[in-house]
Protein backbone atom coordinates (compact mmCIF):
# COMPACT_ATOMS: atom_id res chain seq x y z
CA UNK A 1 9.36 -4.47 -17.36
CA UNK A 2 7.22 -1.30 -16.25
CA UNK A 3 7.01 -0.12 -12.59
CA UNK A 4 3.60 -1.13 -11.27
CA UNK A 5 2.75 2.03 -9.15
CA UNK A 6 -0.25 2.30 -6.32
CA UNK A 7 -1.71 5.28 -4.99
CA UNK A 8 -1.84 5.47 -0.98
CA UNK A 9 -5.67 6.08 -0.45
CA UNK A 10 -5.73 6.20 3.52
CA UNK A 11 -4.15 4.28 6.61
CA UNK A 12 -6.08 1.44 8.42
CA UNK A 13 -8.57 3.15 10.57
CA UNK A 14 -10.89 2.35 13.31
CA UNK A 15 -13.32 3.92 15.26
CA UNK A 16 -11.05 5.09 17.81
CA UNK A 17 -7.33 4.02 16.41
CA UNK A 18 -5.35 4.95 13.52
CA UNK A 19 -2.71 2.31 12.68
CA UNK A 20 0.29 4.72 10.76
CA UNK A 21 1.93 1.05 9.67
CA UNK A 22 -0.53 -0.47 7.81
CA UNK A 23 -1.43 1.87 4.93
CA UNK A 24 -4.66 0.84 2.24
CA UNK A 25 -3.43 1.22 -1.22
CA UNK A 26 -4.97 0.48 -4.85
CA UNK A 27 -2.78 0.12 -7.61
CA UNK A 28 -3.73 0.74 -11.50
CA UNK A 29 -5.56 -1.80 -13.18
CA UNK A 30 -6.46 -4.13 -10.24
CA UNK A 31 -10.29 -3.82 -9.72
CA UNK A 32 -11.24 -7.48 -8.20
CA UNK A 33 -10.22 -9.31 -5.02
CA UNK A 34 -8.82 -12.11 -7.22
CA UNK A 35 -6.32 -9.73 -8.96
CA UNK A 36 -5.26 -8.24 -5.69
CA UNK A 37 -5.15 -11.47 -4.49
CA UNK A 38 -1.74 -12.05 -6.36
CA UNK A 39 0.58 -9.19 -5.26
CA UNK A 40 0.20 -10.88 -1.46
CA UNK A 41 3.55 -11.08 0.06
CA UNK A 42 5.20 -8.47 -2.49
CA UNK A 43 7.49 -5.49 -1.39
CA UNK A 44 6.24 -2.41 -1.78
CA UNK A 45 8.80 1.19 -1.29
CA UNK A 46 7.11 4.89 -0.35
CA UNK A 47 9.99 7.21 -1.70
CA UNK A 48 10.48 10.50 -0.14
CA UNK A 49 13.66 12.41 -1.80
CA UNK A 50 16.33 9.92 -1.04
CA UNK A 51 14.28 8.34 1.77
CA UNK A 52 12.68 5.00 1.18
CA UNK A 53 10.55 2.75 3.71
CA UNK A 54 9.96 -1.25 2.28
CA UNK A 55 6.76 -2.54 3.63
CA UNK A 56 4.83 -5.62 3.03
CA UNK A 57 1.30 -6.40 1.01
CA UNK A 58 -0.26 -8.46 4.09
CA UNK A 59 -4.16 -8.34 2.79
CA UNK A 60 -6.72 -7.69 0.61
CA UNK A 61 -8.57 -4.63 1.85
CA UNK A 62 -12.42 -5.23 0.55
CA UNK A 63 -13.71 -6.67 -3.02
CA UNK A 64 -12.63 -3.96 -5.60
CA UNK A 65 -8.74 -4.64 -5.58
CA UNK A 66 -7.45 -2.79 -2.79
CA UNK A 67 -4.76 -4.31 -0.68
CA UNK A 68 -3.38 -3.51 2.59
CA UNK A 69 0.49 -3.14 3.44
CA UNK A 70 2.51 -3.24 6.53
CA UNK A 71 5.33 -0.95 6.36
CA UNK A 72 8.58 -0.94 8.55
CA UNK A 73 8.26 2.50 9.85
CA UNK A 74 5.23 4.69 10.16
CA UNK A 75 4.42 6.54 7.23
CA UNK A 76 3.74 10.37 7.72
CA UNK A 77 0.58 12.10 6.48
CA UNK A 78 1.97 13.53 3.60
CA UNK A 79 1.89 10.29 2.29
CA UNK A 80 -1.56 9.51 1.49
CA UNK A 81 -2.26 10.55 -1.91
CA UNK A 82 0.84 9.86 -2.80
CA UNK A 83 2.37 6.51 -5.01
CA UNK A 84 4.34 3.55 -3.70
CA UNK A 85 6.32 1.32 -5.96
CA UNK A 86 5.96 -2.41 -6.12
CA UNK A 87 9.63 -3.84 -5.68
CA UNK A 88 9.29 -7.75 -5.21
C-alpha cells in the first residue's frame, strides 16, 4: 500500500495566538470536506532525521480538504512546508 503523504501548510493561528500543537495540513488528492472527513482520528508522524513526533487528525480545517492535527510535542518552524506521513 503507498504512503499517503500531506504537506504542513501553517499552524493554527489567531489573531493574537499561535498554537505550535495543532498544525493545518492538506494531503494529495483530498479536495472536499467529505474526503477529509475520513482520515479523522488517524495518526499522522513529522520525521526529522531519526526524530519522529505522532500527532492526531482532530478536524477538518475549512471546505477544500484540509484537516487539522494535534501533535504530541510542538512542532518547530522548519516544519511548515514540509510532509507528514499518515501512519494509522
Amino acid at each position: 500500500m503507498a504512503k499517503i503523504q500531506g504537506i504542513i501548510v501553517n499552524y493554527r493561528v489567531g489573531p493574537k495566538t499561535q498554537r505550535s500543537k495543532e498544525i493545518i495540513i492538506q494531503f494529495t488528492h483530498v479536495n472536499s470536506a467529505s474526503e477529509a472527513s475520513r482520515l479523522i482520528g488517524r495518526k499522522v508522524a513529522w520525521k526529522n532525521g531519526e526524530n519522529k513526533i505522532v500527532g492526531k487528525i482532530v478536524d477538518l480545517h475549512g471546505r477544500k480538504g484540509l484537516v487539522r492535527a494535534r501533535f504530541r510535542r510542538g512542532l518547530p518552524g522548519q516544519a511548515i512546508g514540509t510532509t507528514v506521513e499518515l501512519i494509522g
